[in-house]
Protein backbone atom coordinates (compact mmCIF):
# COMPACT_ATOMS: atom_id res chain seq x y z
CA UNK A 1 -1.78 -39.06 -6.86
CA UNK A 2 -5.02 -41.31 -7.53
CA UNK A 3 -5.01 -44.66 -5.04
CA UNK A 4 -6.27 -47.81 -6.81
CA UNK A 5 -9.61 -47.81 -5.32
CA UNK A 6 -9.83 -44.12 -6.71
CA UNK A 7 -8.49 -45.39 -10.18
CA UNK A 8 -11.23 -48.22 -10.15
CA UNK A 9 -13.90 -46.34 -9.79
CA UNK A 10 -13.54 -43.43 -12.24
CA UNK A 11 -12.63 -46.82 -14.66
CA UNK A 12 -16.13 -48.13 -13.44
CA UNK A 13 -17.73 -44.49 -14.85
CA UNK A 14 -16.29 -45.13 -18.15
CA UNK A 15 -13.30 -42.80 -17.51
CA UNK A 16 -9.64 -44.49 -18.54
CA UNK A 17 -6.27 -42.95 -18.65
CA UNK A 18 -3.14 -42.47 -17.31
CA UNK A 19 -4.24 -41.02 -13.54
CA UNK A 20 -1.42 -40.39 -12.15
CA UNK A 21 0.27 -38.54 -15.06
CA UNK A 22 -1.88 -35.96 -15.80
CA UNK A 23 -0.93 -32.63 -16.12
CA UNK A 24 -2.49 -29.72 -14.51
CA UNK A 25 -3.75 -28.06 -17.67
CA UNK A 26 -5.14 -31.61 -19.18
CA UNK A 27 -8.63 -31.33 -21.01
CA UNK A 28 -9.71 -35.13 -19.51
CA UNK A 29 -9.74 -33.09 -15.62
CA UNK A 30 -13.72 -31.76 -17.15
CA UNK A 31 -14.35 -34.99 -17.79
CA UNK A 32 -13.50 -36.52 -14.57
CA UNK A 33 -15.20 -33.75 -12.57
CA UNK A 34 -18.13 -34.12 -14.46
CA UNK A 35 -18.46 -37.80 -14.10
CA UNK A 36 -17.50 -38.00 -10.76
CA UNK A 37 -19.75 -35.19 -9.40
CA UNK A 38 -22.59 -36.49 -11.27
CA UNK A 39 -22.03 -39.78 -9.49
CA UNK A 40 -21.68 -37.99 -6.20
CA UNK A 41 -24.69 -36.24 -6.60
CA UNK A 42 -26.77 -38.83 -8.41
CA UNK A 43 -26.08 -42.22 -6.31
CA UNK A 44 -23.78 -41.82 -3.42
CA UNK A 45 -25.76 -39.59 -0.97
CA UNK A 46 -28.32 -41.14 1.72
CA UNK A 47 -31.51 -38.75 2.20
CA UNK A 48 -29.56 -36.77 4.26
CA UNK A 49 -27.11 -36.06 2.21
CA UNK A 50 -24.49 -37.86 3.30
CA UNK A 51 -21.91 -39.54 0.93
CA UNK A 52 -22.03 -43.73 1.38
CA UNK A 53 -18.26 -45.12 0.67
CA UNK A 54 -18.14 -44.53 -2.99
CA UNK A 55 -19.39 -41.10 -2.07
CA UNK A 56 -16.00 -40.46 -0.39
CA UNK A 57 -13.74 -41.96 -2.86
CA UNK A 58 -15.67 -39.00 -5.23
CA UNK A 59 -15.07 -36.62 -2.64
CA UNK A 60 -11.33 -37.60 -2.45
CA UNK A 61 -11.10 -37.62 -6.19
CA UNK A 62 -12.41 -34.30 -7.09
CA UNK A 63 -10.30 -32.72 -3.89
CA UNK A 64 -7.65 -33.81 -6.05
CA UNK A 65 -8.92 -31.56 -9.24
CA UNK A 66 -6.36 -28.82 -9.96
CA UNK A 67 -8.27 -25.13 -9.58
């Protein structure tokens, strides 16, 4: 589900588990949206508001939240 660059950078937010095994209902997907979109928001958009490369991997990551 999560590519390595993906895994290594929710890792480098302080986030560490099993990625790819996560179930849909799993308490730890608040934790990586929270992380992640503070990340997003916080450091990965230029003054116009446009995600840099970590800014996509976020992007890509939180597409990936179950809804």
């Amino acid at each position: 589900m999560f590519s390595d660059e993906e895994m290594a950078l929710m890792r480098s937010l302080g986030l560490d588990c099993d990625f790819n095994s996560l179930s849909e209902d799993d308490d730890r997907w608040a934790d990586i949206e929270e992380k992640v979109g503070d990340f997003l928001t916080l450091k990965c958009l230029d003054e116009h508001y446009n995600p840099d490369n970590n800014g996509i991997i976020c992007e890509s990551i939180l597409n990936k939240i179950p809804v």
